[in-house]
PDB file of N, CA and C in Angstrom:
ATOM      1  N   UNK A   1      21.381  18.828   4.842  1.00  0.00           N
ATOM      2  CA  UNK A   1      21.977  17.573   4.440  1.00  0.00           C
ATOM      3  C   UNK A   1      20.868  16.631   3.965  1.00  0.00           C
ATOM      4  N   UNK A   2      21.149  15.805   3.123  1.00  0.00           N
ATOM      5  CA  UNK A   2      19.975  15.371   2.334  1.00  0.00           C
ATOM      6  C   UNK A   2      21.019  13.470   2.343  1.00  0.00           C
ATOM      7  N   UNK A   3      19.975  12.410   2.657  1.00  0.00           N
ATOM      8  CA  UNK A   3      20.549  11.495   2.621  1.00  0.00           C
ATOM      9  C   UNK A   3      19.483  10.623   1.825  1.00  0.00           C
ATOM     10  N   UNK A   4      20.079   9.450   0.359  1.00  0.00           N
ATOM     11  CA  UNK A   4      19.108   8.866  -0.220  1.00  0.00           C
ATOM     12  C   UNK A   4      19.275   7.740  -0.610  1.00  0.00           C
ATOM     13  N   UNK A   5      18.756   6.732  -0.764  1.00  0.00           N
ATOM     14  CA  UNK A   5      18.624   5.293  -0.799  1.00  0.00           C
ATOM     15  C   UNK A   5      17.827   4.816  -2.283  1.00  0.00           C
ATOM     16  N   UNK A   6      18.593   4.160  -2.970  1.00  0.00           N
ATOM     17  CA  UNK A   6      17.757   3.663  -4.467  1.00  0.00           C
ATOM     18  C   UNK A   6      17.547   2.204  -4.051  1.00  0.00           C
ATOM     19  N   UNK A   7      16.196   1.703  -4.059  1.00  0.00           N
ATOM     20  CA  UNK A   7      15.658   0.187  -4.008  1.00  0.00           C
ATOM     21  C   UNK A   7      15.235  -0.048  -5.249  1.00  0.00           C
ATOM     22  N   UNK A   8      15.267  -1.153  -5.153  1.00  0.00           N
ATOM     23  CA  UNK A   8      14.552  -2.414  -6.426  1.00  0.00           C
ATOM     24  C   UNK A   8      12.845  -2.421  -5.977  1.00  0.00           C
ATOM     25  N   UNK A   9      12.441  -2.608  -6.835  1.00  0.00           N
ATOM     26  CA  UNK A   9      10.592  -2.517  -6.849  1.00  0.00           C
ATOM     27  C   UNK A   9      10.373  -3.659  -5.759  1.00  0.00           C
ATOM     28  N   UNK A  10      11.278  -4.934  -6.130  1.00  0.00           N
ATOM     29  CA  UNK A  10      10.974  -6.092  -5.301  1.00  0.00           C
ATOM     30  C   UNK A  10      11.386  -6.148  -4.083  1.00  0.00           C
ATOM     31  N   UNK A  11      12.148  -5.130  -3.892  1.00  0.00           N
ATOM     32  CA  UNK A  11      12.422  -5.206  -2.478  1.00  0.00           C
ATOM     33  C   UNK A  11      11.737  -4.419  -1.339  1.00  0.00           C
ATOM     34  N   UNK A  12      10.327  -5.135  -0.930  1.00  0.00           N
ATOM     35  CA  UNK A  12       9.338  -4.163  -0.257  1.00  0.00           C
ATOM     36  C   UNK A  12       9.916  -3.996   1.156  1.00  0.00           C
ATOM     37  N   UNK A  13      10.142  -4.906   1.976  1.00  0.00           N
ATOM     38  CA  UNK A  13      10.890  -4.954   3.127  1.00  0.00           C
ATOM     39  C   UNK A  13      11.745  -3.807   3.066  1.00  0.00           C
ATOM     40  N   UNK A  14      12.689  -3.388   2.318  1.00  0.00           N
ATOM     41  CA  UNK A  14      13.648  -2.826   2.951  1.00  0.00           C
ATOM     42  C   UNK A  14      12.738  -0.871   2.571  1.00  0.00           C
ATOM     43  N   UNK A  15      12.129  -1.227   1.530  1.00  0.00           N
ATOM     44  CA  UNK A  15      10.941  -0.233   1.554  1.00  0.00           C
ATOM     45  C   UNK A  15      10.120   0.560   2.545  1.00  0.00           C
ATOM     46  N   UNK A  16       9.809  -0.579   3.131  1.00  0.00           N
ATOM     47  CA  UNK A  16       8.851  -0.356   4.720  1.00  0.00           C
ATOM     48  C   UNK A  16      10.034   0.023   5.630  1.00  0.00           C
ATOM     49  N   UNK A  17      11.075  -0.402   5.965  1.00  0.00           N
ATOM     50  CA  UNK A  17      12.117   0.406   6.414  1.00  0.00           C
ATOM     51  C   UNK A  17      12.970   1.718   6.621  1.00  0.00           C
ATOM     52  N   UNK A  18      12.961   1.809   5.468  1.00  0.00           N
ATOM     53  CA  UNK A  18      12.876   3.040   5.449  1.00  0.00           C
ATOM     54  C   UNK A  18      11.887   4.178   5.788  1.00  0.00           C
ATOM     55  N   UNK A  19      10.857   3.915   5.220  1.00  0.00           N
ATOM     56  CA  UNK A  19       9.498   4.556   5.468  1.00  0.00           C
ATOM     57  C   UNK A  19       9.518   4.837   7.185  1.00  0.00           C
ATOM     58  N   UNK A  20       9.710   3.635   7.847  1.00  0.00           N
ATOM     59  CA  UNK A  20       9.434   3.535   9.416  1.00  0.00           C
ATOM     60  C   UNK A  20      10.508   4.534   9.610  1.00  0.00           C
ATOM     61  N   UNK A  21      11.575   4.678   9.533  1.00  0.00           N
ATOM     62  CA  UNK A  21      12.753   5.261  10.208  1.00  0.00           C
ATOM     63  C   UNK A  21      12.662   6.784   9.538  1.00  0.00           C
ATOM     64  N   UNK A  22      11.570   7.122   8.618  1.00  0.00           N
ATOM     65  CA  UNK A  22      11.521   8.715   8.856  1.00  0.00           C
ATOM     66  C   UNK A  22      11.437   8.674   7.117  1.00  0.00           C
ATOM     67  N   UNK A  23      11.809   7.916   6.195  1.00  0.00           N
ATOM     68  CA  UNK A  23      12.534   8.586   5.091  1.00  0.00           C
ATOM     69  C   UNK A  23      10.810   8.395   3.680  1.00  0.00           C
ATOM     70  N   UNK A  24      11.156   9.483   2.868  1.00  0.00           N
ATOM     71  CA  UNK A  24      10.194   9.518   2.220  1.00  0.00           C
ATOM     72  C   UNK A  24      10.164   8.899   0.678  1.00  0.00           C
ATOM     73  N   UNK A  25       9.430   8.569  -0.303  1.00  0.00           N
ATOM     74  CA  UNK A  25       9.516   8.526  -1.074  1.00  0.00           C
ATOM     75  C   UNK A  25       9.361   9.529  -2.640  1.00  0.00           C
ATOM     76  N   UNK A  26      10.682   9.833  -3.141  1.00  0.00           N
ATOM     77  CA  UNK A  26      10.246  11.321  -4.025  1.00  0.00           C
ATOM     78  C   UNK A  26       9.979  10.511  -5.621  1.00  0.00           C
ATOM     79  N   UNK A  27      10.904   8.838  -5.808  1.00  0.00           N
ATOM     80  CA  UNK A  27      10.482   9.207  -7.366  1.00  0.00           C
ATOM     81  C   UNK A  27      10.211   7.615  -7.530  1.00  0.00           C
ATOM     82  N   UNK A  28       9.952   7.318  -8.297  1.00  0.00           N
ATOM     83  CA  UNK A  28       9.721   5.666  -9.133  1.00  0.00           C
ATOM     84  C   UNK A  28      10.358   6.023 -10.749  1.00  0.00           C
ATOM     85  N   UNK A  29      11.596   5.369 -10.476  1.00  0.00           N
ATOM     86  CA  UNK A  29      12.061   6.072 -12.164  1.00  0.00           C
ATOM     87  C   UNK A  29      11.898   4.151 -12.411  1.00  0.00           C
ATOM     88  N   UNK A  30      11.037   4.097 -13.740  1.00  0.00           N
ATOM     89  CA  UNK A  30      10.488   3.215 -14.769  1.00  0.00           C
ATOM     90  C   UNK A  30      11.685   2.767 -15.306  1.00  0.00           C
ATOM     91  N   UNK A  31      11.701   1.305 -15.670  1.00  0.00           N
ATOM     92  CA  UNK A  31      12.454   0.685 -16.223  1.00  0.00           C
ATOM     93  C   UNK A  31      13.841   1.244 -16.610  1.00  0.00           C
ATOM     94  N   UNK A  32      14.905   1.157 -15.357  1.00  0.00           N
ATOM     95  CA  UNK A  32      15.861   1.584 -15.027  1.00  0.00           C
ATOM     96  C   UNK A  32      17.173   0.737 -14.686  1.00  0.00           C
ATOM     97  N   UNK A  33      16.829  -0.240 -14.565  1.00  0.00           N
ATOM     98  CA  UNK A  33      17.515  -1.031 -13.991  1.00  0.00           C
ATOM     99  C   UNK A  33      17.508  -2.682 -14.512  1.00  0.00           C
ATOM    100  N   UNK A  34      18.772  -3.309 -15.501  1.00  0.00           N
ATOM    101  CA  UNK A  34      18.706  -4.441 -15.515  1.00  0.00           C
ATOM    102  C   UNK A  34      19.285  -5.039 -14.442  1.00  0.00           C
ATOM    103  N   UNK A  35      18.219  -6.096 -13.774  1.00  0.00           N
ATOM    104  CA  UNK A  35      18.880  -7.223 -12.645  1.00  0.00           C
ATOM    105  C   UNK A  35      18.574  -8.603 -13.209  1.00  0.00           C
ATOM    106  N   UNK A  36      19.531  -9.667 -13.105  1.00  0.00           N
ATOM    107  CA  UNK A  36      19.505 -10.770 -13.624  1.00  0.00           C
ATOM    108  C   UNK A  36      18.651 -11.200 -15.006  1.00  0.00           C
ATOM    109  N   UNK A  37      18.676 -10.313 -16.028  1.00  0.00           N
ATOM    110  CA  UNK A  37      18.213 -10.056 -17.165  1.00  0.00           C
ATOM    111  C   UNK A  37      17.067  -9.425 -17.197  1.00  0.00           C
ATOM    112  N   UNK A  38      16.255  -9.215 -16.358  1.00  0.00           N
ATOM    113  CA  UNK A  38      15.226  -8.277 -16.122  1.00  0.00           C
ATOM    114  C   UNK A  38      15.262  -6.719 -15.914  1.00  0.00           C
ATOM    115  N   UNK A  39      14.290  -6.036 -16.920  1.00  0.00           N
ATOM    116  CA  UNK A  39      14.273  -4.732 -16.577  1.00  0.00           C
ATOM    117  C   UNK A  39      13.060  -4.489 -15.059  1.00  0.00           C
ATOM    118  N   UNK A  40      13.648  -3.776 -14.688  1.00  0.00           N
ATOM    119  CA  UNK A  40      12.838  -3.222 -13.213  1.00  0.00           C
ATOM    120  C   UNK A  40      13.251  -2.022 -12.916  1.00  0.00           C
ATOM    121  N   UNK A  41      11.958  -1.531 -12.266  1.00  0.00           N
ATOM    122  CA  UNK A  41      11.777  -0.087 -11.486  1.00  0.00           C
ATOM    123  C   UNK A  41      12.815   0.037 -10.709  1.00  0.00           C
ATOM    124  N   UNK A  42      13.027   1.465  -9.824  1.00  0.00           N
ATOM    125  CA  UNK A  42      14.234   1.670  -8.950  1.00  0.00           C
ATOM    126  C   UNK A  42      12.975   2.590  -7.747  1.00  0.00           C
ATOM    127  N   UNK A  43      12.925   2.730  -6.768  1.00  0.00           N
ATOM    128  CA  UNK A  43      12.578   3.812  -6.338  1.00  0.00           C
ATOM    129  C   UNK A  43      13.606   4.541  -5.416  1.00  0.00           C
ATOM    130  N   UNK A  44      13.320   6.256  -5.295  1.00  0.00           N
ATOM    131  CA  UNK A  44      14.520   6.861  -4.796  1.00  0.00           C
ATOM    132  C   UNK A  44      13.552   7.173  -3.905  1.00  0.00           C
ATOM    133  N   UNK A  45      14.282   6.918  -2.332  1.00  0.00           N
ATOM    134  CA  UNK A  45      13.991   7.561  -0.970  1.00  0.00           C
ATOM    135  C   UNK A  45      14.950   8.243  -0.726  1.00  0.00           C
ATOM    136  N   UNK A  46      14.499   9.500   0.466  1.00  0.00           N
ATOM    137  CA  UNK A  46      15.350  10.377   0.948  1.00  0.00           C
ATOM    138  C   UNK A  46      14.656  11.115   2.268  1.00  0.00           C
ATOM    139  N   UNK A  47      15.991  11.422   2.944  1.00  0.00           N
ATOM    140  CA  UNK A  47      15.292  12.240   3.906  1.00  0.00           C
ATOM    141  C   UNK A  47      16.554  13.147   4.134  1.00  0.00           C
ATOM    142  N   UNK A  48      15.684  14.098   4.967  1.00  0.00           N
ATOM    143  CA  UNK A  48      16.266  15.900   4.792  1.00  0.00           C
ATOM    144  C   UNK A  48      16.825  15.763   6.771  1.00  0.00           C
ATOM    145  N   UNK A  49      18.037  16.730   6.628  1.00  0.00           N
ATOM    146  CA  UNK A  49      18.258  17.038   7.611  1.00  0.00           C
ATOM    147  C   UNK A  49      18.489  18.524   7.762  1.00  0.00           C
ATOM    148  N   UNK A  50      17.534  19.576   9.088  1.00  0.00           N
ATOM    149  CA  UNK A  50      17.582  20.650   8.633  1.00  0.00           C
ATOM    150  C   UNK A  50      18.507  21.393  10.123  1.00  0.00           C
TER     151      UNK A  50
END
């Protein structure tokens, strides 16, 4: 089972959160995302259940 979380670049907090609670980081997909007229990064976390 595979569980994954997409953040905003600016959102480091919830970043470090994840990180703490086990989960890894696999991608930084580049200018992906318009938020309030701005283009921004996304990063995808995930973690594995075996």
């Amino acid at each position: 089972m595979r569980v994954y979380a997409n953040i905003y670049e600016y959102n480091i907090g919830s970043m470090k959160v994840l990180e703490k609670v086990g989960f890894e980081k696999e991608a930084v997909i580049k200018s992906s995302v318009i938020k309030e007229g701005k283009i921004i990064d996304e990063h995808l976390y995930s973690i594995r259940k075996t």
